[in-house]
Protein backbone atom coordinates (compact mmCIF):
# COMPACT_ATOMS: atom_id res chain seq x y z
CA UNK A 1 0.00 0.00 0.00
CA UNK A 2 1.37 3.44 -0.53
CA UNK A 3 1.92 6.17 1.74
CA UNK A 4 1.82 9.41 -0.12
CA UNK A 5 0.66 11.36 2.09
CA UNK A 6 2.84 10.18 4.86
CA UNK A 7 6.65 11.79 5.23
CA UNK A 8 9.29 9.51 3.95
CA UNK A 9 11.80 9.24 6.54
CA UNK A 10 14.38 6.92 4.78
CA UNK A 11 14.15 5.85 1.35
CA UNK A 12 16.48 2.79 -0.04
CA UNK A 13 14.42 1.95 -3.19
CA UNK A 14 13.76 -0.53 -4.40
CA UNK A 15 13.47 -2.56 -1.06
CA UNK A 16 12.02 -0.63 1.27
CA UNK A 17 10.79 3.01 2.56
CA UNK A 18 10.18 3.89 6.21
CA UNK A 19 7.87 6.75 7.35
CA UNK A 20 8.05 9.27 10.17
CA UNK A 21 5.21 7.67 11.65
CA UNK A 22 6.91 4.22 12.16
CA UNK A 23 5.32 2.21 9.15
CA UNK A 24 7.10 0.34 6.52
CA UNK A 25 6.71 -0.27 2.57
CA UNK A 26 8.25 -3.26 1.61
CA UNK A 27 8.46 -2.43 -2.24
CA UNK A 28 10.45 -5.56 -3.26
CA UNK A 29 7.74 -8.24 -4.59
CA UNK A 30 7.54 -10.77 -2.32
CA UNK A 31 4.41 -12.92 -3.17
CA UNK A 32 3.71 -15.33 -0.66
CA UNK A 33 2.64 -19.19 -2.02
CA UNK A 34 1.55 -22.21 0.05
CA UNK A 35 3.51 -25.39 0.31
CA UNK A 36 3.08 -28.13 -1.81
CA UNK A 37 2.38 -32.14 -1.02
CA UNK A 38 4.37 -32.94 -4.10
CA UNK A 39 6.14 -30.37 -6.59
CA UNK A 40 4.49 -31.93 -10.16
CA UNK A 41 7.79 -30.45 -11.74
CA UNK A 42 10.65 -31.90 -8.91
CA UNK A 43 8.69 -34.28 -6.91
CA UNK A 44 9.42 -32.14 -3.87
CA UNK A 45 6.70 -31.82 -1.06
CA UNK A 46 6.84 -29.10 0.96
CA UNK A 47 5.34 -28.09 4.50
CA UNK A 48 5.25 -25.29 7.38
CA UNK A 49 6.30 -26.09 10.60
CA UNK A 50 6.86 -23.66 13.54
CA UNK A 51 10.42 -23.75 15.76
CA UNK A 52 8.95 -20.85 18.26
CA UNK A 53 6.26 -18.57 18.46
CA UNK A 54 8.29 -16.39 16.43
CA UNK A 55 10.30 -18.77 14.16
CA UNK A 56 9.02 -20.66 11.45
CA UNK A 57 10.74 -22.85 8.11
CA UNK A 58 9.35 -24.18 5.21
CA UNK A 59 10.81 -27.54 4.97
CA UNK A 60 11.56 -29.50 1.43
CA UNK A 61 11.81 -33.39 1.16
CA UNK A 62 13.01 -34.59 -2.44
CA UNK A 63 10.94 -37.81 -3.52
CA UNK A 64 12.53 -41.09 -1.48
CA UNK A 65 14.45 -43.81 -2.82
CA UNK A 66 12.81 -45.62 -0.05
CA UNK A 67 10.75 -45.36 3.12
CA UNK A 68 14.01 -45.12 5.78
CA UNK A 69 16.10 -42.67 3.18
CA UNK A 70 18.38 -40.56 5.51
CA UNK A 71 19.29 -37.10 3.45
CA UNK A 72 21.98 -34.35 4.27
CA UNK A 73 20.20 -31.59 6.05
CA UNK A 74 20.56 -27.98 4.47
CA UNK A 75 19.15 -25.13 6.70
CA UNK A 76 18.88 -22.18 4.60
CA UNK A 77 18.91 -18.34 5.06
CA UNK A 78 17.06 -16.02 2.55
CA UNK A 79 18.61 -12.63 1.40
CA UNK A 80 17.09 -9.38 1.26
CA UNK A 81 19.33 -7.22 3.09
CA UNK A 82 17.98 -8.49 6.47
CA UNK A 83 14.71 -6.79 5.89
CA UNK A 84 12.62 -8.38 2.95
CA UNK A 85 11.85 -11.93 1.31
CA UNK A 86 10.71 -14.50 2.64
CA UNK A 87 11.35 -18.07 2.74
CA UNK A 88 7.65 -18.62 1.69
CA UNK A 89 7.90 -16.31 -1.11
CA UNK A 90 7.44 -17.28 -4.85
CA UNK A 91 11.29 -17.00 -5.57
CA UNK A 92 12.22 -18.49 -2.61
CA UNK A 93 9.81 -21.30 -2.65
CA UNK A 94 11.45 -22.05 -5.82
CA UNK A 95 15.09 -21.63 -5.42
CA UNK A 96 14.92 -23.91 -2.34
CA UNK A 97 12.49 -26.65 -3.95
CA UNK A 98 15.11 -26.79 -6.63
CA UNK A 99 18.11 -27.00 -4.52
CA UNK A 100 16.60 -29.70 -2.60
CA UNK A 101 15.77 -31.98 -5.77
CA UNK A 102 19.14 -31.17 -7.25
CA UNK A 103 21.24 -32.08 -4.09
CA UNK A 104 18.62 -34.90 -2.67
CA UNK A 105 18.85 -33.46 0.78
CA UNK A 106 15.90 -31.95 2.88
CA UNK A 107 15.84 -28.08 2.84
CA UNK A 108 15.06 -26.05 5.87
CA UNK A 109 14.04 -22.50 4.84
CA UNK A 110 13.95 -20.45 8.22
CA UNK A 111 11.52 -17.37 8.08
CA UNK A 112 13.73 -15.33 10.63
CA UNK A 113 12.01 -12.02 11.67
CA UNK A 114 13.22 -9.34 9.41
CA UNK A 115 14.47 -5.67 10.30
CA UNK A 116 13.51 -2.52 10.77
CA UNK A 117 10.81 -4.16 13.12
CA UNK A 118 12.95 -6.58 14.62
CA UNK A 119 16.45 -5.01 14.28
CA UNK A 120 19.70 -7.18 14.10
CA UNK A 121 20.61 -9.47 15.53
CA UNK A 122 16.98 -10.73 15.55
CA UNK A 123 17.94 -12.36 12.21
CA UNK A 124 21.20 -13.98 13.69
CA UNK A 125 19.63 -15.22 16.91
CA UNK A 126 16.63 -16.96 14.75
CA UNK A 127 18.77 -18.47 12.66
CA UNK A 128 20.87 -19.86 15.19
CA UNK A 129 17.44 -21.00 17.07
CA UNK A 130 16.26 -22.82 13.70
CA UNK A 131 19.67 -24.59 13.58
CA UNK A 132 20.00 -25.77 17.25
CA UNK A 133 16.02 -26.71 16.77
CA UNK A 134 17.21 -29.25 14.28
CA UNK A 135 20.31 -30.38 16.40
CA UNK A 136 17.33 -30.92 19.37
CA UNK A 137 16.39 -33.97 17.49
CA UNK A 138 18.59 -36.19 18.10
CA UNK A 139 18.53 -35.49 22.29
CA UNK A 140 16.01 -37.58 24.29
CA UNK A 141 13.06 -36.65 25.18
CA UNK A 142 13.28 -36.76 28.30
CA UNK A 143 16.49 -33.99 28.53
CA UNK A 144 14.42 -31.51 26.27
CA UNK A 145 11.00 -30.67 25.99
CA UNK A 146 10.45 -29.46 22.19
CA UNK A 147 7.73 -30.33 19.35
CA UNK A 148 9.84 -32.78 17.15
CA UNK A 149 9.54 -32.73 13.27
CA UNK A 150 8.47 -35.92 11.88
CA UNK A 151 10.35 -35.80 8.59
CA UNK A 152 13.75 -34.74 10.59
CA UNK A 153 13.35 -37.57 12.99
CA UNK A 154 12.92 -40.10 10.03
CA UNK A 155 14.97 -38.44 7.29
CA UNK A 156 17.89 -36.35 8.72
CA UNK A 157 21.17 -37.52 8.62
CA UNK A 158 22.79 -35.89 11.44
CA UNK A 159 26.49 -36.13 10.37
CA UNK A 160 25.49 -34.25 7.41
CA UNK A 161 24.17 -30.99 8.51
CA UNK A 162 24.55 -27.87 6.03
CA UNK A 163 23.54 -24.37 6.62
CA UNK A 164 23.84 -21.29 3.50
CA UNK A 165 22.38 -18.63 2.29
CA UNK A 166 22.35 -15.76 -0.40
CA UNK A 167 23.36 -12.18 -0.03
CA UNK A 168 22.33 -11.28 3.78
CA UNK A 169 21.82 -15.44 4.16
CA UNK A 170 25.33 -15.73 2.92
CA UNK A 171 26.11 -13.16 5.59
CA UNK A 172 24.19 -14.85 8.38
CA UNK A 173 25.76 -18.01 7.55
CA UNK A 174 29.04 -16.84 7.89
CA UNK A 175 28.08 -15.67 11.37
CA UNK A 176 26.24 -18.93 11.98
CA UNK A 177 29.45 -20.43 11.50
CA UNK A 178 31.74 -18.51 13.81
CA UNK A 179 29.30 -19.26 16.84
CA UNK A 180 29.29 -23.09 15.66
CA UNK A 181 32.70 -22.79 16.61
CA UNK A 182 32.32 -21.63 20.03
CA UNK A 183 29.10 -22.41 21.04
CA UNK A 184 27.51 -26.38 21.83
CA UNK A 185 25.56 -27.54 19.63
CA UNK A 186 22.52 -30.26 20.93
CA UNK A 187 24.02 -33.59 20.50
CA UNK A 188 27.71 -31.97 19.73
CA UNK A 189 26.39 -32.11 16.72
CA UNK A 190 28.55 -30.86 13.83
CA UNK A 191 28.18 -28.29 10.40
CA UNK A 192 29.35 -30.53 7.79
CA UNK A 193 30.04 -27.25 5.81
CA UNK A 194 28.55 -23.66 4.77
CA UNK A 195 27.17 -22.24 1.69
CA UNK A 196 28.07 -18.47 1.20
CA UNK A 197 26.22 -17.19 -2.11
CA UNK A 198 27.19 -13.56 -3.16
CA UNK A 199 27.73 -13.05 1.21
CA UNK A 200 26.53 -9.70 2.20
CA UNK A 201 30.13 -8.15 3.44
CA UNK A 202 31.17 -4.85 3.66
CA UNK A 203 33.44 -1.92 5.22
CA UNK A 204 34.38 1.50 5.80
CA UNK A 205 37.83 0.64 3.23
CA UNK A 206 37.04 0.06 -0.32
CA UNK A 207 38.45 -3.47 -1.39
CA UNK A 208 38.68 -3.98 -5.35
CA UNK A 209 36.59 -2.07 -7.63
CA UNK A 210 34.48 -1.12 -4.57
CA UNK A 211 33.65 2.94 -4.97
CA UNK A 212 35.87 5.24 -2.04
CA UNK A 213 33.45 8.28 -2.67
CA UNK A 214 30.53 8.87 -0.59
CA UNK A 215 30.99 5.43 1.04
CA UNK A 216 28.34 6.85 3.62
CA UNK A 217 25.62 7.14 1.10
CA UNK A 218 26.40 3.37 -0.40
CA UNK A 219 22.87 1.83 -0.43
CA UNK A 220 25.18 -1.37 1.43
CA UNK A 221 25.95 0.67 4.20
CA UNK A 222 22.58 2.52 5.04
CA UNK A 223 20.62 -1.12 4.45
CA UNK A 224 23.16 -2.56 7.48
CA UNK A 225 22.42 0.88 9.63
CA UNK A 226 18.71 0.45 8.76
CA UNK A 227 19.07 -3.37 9.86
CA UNK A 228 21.36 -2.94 12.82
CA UNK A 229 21.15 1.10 13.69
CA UNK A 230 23.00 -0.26 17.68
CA UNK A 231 26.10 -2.07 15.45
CA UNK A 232 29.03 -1.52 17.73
CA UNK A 233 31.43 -0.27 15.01
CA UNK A 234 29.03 0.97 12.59
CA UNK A 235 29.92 -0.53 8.85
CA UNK A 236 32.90 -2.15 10.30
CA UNK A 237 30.73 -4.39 12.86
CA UNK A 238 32.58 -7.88 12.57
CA UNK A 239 29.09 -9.30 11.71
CA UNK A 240 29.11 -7.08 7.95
CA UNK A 241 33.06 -6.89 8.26
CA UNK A 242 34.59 -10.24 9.14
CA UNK A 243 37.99 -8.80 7.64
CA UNK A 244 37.89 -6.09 10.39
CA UNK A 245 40.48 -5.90 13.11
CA UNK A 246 39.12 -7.38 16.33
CA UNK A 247 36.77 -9.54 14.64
CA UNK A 248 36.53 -13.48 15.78
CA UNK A 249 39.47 -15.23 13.85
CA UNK A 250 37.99 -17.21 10.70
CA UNK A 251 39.92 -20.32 11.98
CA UNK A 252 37.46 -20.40 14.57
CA UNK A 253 34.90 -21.44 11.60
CA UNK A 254 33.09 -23.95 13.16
CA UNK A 255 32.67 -26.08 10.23
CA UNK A 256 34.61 -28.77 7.78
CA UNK A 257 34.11 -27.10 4.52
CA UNK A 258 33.05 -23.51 3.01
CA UNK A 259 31.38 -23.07 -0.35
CA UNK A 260 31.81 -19.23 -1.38
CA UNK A 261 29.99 -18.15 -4.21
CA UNK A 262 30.22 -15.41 -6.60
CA UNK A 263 29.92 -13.39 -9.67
CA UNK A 264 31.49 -11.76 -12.05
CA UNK A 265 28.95 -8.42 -11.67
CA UNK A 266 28.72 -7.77 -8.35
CA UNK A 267 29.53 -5.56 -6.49
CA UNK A 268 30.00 -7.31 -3.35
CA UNK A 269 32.73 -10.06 -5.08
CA UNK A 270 36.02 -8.21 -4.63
CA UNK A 271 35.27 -8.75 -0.76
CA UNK A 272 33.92 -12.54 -1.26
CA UNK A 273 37.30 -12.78 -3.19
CA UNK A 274 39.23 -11.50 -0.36
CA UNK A 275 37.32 -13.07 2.43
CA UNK A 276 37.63 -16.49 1.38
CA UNK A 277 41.90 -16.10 0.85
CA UNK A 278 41.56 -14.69 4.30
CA UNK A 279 40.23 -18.20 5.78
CA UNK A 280 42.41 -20.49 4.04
CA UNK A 281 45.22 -18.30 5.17
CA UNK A 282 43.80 -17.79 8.38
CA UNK A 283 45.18 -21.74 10.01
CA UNK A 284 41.32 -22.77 9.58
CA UNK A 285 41.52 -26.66 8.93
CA UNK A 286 38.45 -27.05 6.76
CA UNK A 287 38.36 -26.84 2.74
CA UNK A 288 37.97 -23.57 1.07
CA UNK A 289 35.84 -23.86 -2.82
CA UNK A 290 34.88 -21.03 -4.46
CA UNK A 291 33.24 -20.66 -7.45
CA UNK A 292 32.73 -17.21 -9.55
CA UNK A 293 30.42 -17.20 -12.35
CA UNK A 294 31.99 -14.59 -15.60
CA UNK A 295 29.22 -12.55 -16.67
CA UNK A 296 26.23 -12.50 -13.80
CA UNK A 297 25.40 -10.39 -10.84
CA UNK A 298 24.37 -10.53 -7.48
CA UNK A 299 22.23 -13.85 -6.87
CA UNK A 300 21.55 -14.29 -10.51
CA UNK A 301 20.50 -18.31 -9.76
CA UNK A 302 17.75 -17.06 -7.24
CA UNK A 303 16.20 -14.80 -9.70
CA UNK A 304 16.60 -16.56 -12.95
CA UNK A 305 16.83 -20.30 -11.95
CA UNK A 306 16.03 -21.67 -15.68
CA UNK A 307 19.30 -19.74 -17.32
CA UNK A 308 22.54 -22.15 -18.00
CA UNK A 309 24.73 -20.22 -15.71
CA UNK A 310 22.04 -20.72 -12.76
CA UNK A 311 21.27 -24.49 -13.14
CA UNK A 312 24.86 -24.97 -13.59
CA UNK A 313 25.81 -23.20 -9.70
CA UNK A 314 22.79 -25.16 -8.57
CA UNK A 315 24.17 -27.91 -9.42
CA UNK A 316 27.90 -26.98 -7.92
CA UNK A 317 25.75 -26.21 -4.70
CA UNK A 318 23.90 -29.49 -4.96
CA UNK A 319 27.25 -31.26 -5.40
CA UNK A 320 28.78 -29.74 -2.41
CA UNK A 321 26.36 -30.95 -0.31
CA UNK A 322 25.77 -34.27 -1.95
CA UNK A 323 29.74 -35.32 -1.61
């Protein structure tokens, strides 16, 4: 709904406007669809379950080889700069359903609440809630009280536990990642490895062909003040900068293996490029791939998933987590 005669207070077109009066346009299209019992086109079905009163996934289970098929678990993070999308969304319905039949694993979208309304690190916290709500599953009963997921229980392989994301999901599982490797997991469970597509990073020092002038005004650093106005550190919070001084050492990763992906286009590689040279450098013990697509921008594969270039990372994603 528009608000013309309200006063914009902030404007970062085309994602979102706020008002002095508190409200909020989302203006990126975000259609909402319903889950599906089977996907005619992947043989996917599809379902809503809730984690907490405020935390909620759309979960993805490729068609079964056979009834007792155990299948790598990949909890996913949707982008929009911490304050749109949806994992329920049209695009994001579809991106996941795909990357679930490609890579035969189940697919847990988490619908973490999104910024300005629930500032940062709402996002981080629910994403780290979704991901010890899977872990939870394989602790008895009887030491946690918690609504268990029938298709986890009967479908999740435990040892093979995946989290990723694009853009601000890449970002969040980056930071998912550095708590892993700090933090107990239910069941000491372990991430077999991350997924960082086109990660959300950035700084108050241009890296690559990132622009030096007006820095301030980049729409990358108002959408991170907009998300997370009480950032200690401002742009250079370890959470948006990982390269920053002070921020946790990458060879805390707590994972085996890291899947950066990027492209050619965007804006935000230069710092993917860098940030992934700065963990194998780093004395991290896990396996550094990266994989840069010539000719595409940011999150091409979410937006386009039928072109050559985007089945083709799907399938590099899919591969990842299927090895």
């Amino acid at each position: 709904m528009a608000h013309s005669a309200k006063q914009t207070l902030l404007d970062l077109s085309p994602l979102i406007k706020l008002y002095t009066d508190g409200t909020v346009d989302r203006l990126y299209p975000s259609t909402h669809v319903p889950p599906s019992p089977v996907d005619p086109t992947t043989g996917v079905s599809s379902k809503d379950v809730a984690i907490s009163p405020a935390i909620s996934a759309r979960l993805h289970l490729p068609k079964l080889t056979h009834p007792s098929q155990t299948l790598p678990i990949l909890v996913y993070f949707h982008g929009g700069a911490f304050c749109v999308e949806s994992a329920f969304s049209l695009l994001g319905n579809r991106y996941t359903t795909l990357l679930s039949a490609a890579s035969a694993a189940m697919v847990v979208s988490v619908e973490y609440r999104l910024a300005p309304e629930h500032p940062l690190p709402a996002a981080y916290d629910d994403s780290w809630t979704a991901l010890s709500w899977i872990c939870s599953h394989t602790v008895d009963e009887i030491e946690i009280d918690f609504q268990r997921e029938e298709w986890i229980t009967h479908h999740g392989d435990f040892g093979r536990i995946f989290i990723g994301g694009d853009s601000a999901g890449g970002n969040i599982a980056h930071n998912v990642a550095i708590r892993a490797g700090s933090d107990h997991l239910h069941g000491n469970l372990k991430i077999a490895g991350a997924i960082l597509s086109h990660p959300y990073f950035w700084g108050s020092d241009p890296i690559g062909n990132e622009s030096g002038e007006n820095r301030e005004e980049s729409k990358y650093q108002r959408l991170w003040l907009l998300a997370y106005p009480s950032a200690g550190g401002g742009i250079d919070n370890p959470m948006i900068n990982p390269l920053v001084d002070g921020a946790p050492r990458l060879s805390g990763l707590g994972c085996s293996r890291i899947m950066v992906c990027l492209s050619e286009k965007d804006v935000l590689t230069a710092r993917g490029r860098v940030y992934a040279e700065e963990v194998r450098k780093s004395g991290w013990k896990g396996e550094v791939e990266v994989v840069e697509v010539e000719g595409e921008g940011h999150c091409f594969q979410y937006f386009d998933t039928e072109t050559e270039n985007a089945r083709s990372l799907i399938n590099r994603i899919a591969a990842f987590i299927s090895r």
